[in-house]
PDB file of N, CA and C in Angstrom:
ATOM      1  N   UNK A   1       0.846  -1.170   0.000  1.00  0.00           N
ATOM      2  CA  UNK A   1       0.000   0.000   0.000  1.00  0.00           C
ATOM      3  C   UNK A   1       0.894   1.237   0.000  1.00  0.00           C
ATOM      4  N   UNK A   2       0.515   2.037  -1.073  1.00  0.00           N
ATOM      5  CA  UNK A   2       1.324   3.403  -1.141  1.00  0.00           C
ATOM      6  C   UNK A   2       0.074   4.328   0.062  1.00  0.00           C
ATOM      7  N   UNK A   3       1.547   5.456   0.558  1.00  0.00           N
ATOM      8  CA  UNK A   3       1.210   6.162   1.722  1.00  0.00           C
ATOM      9  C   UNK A   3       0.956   7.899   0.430  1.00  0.00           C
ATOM     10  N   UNK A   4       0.389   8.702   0.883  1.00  0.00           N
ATOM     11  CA  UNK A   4       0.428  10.271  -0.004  1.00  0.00           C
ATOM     12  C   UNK A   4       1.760  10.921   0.436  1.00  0.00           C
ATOM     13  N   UNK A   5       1.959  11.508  -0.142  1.00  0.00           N
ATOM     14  CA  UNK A   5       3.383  12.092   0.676  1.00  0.00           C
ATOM     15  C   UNK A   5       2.993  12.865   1.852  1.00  0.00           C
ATOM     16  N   UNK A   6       3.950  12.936   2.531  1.00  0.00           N
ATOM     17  CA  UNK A   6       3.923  13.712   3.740  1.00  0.00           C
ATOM     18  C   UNK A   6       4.849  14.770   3.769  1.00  0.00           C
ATOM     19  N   UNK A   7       4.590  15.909   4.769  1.00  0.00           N
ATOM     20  CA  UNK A   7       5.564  17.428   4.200  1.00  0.00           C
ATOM     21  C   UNK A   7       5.895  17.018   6.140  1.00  0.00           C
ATOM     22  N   UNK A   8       7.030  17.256   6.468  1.00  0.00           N
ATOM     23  CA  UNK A   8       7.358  17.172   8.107  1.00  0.00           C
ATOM     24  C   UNK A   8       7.467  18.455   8.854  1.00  0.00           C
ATOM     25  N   UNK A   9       6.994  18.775  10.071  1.00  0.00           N
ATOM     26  CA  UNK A   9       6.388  20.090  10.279  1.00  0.00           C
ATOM     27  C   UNK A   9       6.478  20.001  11.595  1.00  0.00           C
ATOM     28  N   UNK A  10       7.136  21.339  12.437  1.00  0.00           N
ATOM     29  CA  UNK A  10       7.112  21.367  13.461  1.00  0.00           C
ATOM     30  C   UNK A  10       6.590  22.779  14.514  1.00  0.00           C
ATOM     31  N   UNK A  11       4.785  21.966  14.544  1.00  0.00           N
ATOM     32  CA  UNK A  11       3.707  23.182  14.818  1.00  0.00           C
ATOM     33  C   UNK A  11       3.157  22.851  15.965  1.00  0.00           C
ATOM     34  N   UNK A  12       3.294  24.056  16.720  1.00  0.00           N
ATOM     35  CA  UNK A  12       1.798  23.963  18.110  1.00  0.00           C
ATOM     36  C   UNK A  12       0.764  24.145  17.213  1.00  0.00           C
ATOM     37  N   UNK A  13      -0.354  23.675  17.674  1.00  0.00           N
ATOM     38  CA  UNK A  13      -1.979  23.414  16.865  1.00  0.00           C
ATOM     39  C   UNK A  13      -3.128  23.507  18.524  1.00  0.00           C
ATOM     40  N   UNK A  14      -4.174  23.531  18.219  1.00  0.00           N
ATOM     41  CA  UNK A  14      -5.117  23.135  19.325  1.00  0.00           C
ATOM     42  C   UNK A  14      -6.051  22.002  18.527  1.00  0.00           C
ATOM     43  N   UNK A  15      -6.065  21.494  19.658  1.00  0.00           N
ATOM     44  CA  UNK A  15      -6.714  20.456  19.212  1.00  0.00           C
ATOM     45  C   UNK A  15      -8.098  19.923  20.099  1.00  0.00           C
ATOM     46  N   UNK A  16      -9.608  19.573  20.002  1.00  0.00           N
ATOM     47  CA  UNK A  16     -10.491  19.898  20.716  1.00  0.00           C
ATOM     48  C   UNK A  16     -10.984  19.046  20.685  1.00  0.00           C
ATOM     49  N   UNK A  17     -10.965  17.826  21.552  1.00  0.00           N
ATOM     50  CA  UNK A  17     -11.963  16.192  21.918  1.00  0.00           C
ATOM     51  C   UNK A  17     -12.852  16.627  22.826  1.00  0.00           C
ATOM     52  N   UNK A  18     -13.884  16.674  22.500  1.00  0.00           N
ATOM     53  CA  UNK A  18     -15.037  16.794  23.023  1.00  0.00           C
ATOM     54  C   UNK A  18     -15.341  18.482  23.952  1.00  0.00           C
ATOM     55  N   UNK A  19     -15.448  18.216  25.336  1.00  0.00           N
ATOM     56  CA  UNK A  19     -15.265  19.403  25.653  1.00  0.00           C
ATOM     57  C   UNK A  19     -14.025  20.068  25.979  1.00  0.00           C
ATOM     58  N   UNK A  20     -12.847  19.285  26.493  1.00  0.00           N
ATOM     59  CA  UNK A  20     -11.775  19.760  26.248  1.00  0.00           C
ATOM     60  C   UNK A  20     -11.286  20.291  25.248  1.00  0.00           C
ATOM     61  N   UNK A  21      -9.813  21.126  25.397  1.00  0.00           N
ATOM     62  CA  UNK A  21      -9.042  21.883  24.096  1.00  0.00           C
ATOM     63  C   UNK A  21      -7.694  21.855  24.851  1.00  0.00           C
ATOM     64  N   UNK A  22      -6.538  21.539  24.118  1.00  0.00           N
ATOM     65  CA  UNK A  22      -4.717  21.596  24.781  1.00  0.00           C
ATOM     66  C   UNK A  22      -4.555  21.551  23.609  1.00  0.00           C
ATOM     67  N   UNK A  23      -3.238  22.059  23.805  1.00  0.00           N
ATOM     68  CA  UNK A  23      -2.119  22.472  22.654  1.00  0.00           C
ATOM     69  C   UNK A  23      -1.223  21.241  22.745  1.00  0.00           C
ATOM     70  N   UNK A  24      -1.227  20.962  20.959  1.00  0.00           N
ATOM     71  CA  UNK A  24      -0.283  19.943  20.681  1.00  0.00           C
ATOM     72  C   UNK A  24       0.376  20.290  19.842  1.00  0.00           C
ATOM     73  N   UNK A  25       1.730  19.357  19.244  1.00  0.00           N
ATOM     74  CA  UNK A  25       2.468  19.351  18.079  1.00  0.00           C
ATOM     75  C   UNK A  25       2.305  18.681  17.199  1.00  0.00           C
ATOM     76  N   UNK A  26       2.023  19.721  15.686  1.00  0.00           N
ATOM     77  CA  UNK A  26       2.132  18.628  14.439  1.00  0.00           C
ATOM     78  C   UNK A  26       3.233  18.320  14.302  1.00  0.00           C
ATOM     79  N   UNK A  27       3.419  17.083  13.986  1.00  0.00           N
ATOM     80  CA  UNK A  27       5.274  16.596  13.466  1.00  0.00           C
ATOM     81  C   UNK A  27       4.905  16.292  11.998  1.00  0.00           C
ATOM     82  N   UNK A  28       3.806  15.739  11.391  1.00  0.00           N
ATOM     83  CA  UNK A  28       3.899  15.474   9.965  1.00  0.00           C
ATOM     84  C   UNK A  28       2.754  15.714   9.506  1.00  0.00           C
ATOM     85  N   UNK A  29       1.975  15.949   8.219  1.00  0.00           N
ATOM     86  CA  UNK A  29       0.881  16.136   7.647  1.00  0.00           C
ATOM     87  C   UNK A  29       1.271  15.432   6.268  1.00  0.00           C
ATOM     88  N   UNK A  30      -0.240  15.484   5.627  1.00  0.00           N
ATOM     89  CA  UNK A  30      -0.281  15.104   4.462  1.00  0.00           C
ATOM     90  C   UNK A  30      -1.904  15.437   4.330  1.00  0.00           C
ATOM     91  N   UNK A  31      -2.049  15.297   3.267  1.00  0.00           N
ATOM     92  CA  UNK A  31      -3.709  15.259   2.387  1.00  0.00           C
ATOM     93  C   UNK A  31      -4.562  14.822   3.231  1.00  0.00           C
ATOM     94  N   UNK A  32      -4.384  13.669   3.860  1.00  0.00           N
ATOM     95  CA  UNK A  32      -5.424  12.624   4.735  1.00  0.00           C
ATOM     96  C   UNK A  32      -5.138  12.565   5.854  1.00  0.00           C
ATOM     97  N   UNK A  33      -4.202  13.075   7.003  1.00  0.00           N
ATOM     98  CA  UNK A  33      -4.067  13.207   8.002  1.00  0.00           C
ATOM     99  C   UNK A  33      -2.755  13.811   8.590  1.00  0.00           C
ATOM    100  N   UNK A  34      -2.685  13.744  10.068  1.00  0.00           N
ATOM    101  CA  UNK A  34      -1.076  14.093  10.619  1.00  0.00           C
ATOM    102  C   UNK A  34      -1.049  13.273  12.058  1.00  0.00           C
ATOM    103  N   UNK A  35       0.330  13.886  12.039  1.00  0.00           N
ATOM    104  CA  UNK A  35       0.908  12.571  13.049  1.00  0.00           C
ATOM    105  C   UNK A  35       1.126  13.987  14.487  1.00  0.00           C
ATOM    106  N   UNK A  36       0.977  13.734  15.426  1.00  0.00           N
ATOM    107  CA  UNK A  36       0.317  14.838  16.319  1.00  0.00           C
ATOM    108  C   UNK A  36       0.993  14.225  17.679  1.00  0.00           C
ATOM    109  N   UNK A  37       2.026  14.834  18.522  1.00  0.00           N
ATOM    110  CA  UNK A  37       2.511  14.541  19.440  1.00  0.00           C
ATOM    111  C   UNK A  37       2.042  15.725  20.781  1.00  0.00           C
ATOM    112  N   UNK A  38       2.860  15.275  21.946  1.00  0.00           N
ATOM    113  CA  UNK A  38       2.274  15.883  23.547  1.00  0.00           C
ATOM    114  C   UNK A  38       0.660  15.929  23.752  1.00  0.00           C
ATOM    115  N   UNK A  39       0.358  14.693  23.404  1.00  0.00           N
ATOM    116  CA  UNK A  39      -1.167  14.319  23.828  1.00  0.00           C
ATOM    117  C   UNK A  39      -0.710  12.472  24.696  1.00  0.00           C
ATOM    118  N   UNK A  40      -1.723  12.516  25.460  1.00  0.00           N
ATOM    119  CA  UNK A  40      -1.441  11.123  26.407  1.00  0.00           C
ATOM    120  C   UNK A  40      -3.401  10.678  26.243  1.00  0.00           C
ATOM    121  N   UNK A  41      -3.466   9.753  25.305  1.00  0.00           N
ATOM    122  CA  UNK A  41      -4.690   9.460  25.095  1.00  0.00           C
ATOM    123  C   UNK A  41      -4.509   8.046  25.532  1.00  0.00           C
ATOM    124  N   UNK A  42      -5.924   7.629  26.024  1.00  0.00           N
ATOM    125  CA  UNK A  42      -5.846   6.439  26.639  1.00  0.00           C
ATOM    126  C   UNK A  42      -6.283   5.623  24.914  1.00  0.00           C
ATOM    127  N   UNK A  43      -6.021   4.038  25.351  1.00  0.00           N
ATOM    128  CA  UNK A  43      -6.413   3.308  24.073  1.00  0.00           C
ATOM    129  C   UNK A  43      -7.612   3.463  23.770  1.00  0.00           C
ATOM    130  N   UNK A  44      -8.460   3.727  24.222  1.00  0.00           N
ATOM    131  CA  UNK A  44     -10.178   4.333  24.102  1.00  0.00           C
ATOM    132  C   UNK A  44     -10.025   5.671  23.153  1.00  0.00           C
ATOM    133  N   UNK A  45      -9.421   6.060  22.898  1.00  0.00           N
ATOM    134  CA  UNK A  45      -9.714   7.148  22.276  1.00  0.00           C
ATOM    135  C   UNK A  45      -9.596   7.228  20.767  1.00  0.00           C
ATOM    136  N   UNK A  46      -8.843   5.737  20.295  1.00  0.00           N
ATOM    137  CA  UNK A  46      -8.830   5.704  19.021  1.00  0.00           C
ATOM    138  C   UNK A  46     -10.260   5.215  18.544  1.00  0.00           C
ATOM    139  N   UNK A  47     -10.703   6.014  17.502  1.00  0.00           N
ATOM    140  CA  UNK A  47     -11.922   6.054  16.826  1.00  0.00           C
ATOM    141  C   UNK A  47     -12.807   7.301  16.920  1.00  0.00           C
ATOM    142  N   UNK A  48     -11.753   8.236  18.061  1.00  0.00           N
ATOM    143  CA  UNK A  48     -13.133   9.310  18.352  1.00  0.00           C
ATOM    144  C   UNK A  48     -12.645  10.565  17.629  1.00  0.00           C
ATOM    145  N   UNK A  49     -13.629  11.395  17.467  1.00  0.00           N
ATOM    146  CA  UNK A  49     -13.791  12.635  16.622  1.00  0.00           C
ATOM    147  C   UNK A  49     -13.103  13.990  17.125  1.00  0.00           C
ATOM    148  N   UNK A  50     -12.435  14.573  16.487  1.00  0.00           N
ATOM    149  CA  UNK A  50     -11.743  15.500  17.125  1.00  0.00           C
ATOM    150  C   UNK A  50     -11.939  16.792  15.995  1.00  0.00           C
ATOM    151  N   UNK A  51     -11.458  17.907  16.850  1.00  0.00           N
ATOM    152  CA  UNK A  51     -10.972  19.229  16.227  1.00  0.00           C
ATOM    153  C   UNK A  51      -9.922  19.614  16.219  1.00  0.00           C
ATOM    154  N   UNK A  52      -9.020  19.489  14.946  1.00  0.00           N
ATOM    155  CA  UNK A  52      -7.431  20.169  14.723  1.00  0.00           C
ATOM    156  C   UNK A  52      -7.442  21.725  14.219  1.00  0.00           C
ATOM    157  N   UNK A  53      -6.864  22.283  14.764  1.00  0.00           N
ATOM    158  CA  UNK A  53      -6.660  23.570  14.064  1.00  0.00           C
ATOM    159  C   UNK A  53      -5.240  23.665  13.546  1.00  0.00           C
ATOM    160  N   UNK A  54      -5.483  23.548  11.920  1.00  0.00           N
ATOM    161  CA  UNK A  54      -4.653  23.381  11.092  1.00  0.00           C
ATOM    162  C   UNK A  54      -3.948  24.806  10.507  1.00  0.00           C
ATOM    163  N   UNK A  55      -4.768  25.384  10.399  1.00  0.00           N
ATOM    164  CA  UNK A  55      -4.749  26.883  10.170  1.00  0.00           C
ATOM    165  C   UNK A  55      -5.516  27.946  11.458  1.00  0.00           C
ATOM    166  N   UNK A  56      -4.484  29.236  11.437  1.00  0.00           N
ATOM    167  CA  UNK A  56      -4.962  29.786  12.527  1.00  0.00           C
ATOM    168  C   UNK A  56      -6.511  30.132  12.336  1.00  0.00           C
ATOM    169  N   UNK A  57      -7.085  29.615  13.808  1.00  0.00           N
ATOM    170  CA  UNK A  57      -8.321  29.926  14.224  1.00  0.00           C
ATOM    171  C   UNK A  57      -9.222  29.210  13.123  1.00  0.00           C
ATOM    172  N   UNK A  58      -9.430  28.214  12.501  1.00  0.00           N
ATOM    173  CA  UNK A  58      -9.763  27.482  11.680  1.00  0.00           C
ATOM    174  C   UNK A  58      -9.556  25.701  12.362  1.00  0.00           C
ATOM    175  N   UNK A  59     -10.766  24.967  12.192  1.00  0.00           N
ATOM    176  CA  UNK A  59     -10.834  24.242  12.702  1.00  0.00           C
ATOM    177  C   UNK A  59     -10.963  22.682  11.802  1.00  0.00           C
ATOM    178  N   UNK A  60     -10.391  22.012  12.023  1.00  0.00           N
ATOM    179  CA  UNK A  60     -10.434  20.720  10.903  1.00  0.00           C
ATOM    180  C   UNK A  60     -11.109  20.079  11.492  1.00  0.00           C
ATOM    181  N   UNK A  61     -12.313  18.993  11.125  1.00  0.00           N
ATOM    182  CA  UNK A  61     -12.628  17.562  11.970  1.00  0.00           C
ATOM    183  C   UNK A  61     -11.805  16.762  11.280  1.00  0.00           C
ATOM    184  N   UNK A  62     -11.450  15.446  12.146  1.00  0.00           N
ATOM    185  CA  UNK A  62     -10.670  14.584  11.909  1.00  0.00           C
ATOM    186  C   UNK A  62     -10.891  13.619  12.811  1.00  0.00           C
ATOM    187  N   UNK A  63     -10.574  12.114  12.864  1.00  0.00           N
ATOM    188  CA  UNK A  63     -10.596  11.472  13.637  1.00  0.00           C
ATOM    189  C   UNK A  63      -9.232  10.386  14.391  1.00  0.00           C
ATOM    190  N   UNK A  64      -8.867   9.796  15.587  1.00  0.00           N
ATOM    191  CA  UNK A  64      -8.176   9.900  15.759  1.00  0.00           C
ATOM    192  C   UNK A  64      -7.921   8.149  15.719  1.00  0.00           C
ATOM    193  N   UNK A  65      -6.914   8.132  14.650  1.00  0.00           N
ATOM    194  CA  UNK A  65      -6.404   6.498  14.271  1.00  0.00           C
ATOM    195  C   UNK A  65      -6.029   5.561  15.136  1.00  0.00           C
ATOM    196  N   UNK A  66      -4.906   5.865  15.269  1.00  0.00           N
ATOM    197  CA  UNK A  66      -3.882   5.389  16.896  1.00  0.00           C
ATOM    198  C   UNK A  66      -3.360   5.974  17.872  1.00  0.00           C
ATOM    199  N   UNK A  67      -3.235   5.564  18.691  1.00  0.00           N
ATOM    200  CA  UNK A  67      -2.470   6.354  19.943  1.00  0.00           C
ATOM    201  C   UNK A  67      -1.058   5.625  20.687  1.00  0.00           C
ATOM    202  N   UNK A  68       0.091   6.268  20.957  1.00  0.00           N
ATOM    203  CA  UNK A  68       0.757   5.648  21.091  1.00  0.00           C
ATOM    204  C   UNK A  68       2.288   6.162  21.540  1.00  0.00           C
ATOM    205  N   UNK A  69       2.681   6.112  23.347  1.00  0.00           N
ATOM    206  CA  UNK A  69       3.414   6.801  23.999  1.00  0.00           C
ATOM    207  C   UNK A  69       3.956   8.544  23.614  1.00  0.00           C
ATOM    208  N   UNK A  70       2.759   9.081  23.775  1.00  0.00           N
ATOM    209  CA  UNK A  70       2.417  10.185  23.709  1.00  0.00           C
ATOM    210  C   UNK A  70       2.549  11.047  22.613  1.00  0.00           C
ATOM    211  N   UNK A  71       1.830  10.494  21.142  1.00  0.00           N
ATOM    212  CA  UNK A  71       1.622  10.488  19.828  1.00  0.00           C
ATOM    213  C   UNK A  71       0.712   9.766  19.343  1.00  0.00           C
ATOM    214  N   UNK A  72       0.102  10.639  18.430  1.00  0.00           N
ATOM    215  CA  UNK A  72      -1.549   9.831  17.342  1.00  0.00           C
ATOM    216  C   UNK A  72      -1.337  10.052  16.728  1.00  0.00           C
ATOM    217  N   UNK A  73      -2.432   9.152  15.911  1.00  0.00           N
ATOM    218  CA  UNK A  73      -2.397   9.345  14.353  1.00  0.00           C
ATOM    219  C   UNK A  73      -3.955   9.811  13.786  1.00  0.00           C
ATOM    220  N   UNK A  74      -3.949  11.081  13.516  1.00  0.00           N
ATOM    221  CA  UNK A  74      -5.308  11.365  12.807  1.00  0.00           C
ATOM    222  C   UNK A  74      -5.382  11.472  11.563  1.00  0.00           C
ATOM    223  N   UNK A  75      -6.210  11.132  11.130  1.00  0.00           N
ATOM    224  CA  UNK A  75      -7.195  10.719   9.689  1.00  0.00           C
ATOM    225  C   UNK A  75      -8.289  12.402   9.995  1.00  0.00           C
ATOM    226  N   UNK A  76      -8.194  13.314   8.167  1.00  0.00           N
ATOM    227  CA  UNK A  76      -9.023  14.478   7.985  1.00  0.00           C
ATOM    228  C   UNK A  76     -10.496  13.325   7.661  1.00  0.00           C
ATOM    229  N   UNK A  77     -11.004  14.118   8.013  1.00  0.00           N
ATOM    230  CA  UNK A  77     -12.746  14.133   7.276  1.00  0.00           C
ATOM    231  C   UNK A  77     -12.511  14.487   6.063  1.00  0.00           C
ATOM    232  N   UNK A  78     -12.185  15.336   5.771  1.00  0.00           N
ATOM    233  CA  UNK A  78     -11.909  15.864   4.008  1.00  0.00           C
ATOM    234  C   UNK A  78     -10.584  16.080   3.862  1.00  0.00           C
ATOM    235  N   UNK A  79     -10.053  15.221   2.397  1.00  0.00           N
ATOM    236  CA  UNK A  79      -8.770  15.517   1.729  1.00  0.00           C
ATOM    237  C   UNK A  79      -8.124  17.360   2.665  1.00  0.00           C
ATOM    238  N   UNK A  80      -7.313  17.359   2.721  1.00  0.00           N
ATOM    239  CA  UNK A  80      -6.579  18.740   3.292  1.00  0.00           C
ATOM    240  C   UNK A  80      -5.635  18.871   2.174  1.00  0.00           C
ATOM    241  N   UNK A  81      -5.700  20.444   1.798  1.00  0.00           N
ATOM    242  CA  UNK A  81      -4.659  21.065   0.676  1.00  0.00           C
ATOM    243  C   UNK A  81      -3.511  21.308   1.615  1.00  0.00           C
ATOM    244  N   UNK A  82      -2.321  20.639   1.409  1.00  0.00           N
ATOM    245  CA  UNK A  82      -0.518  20.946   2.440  1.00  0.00           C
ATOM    246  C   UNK A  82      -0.552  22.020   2.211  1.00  0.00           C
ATOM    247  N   UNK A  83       0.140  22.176   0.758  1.00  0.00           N
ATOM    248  CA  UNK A  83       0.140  23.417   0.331  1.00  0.00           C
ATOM    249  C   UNK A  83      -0.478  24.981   0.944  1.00  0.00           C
ATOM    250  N   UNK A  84      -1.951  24.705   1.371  1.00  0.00           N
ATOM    251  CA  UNK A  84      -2.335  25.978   2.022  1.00  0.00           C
ATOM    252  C   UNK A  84      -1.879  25.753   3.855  1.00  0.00           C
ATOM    253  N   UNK A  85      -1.678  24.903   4.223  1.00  0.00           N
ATOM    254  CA  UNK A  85      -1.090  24.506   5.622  1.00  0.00           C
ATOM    255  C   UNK A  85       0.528  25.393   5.144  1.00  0.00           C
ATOM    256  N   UNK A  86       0.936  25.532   4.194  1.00  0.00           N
ATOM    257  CA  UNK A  86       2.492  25.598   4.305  1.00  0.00           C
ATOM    258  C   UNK A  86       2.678  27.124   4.451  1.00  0.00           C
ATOM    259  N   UNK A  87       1.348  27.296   3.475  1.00  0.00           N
ATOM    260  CA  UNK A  87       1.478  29.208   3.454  1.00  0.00           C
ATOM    261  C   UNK A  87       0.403  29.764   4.471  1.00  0.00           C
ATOM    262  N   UNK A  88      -0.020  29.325   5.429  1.00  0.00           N
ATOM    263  CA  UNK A  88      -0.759  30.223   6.491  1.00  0.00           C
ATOM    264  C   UNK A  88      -0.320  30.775   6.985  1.00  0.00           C
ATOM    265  N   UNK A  89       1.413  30.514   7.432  1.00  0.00           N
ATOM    266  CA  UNK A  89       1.828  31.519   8.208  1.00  0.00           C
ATOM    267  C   UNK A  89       3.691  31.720   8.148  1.00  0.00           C
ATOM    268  N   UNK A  90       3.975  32.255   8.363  1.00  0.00           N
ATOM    269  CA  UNK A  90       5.502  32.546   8.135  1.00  0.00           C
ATOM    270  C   UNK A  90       6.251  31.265   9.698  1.00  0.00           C
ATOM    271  N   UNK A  91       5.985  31.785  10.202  1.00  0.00           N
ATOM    272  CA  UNK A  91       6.632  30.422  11.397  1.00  0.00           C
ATOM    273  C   UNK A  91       6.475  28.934  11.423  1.00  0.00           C
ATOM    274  N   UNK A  92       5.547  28.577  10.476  1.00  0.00           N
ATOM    275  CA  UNK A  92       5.576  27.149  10.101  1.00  0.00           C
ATOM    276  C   UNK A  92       6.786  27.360   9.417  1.00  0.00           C
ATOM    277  N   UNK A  93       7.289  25.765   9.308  1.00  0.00           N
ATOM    278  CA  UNK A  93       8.451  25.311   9.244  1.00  0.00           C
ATOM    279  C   UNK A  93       8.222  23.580   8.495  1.00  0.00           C
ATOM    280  N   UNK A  94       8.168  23.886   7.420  1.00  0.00           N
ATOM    281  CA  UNK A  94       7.948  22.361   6.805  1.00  0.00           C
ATOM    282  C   UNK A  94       8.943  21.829   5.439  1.00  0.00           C
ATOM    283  N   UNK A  95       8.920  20.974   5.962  1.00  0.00           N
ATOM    284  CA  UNK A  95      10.185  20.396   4.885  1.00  0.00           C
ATOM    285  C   UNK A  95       9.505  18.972   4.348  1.00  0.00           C
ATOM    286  N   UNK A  96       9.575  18.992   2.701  1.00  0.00           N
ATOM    287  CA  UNK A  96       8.707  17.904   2.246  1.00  0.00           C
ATOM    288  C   UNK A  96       9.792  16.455   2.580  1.00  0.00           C
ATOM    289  N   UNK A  97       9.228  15.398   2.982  1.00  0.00           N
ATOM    290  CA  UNK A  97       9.779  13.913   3.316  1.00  0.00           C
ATOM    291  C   UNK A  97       9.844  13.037   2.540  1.00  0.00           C
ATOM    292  N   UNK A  98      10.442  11.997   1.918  1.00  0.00           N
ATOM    293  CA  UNK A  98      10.312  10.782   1.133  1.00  0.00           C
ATOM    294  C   UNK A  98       9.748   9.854   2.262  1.00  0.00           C
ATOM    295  N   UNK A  99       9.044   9.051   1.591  1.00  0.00           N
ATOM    296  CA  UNK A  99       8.276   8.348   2.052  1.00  0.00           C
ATOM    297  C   UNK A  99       7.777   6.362   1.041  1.00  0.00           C
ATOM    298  N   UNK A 100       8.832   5.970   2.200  1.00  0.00           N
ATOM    299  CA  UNK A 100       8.879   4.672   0.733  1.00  0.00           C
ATOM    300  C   UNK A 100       7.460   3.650   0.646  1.00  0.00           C
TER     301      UNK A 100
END
């Protein structure tokens, strides 16, 4: 199974499960999801629905794949353009990855 490429990125985001909201780090994105560290989710939490803010003050749904010593993996609801993730803001910091 081929993966989409991924661009590697090192962003505070908020992120919003249910009624809670904490600040996490994107480490990677792509089209269909990102890989999202300084969260401590119990194994229950894979499958549930979340809010990423991918862009400032802009909110993504997404849901959350795996969890795993204090890193997930979320899956977008809708394809995500990188590209506009890359230009929202001057302090992102992304460098595109090979990915075999």
């Amino acid at each position: 199974m081929s993966r989409a490429p991924r661009a590697s990125v090192l962003r505070t985001a908020r992120l919003e499960v249910g009624d809670e909201t904490g600040d996490i780090r994107i480490r990677n994105i792509s089209a269909g999801g990102a890989l999202i560290d300084g969260v401590d989710f119990p194994e229950e939490a894979v499958g549930a629905d979340v809010l990423i803010e991918l862009i400032e003050n802009q909110l993504f749904p997404a849901t959350i794949r795996w969890t795993n010593d204090g890193r997930a993996g979320l899956q977008f609801a809708e394809a995500f353009d990188v590209d506009r993730f890359a230009h929202a803001s001057p302090a992102i910091s992304v460098r595109p990855r090979k990915v075999a």
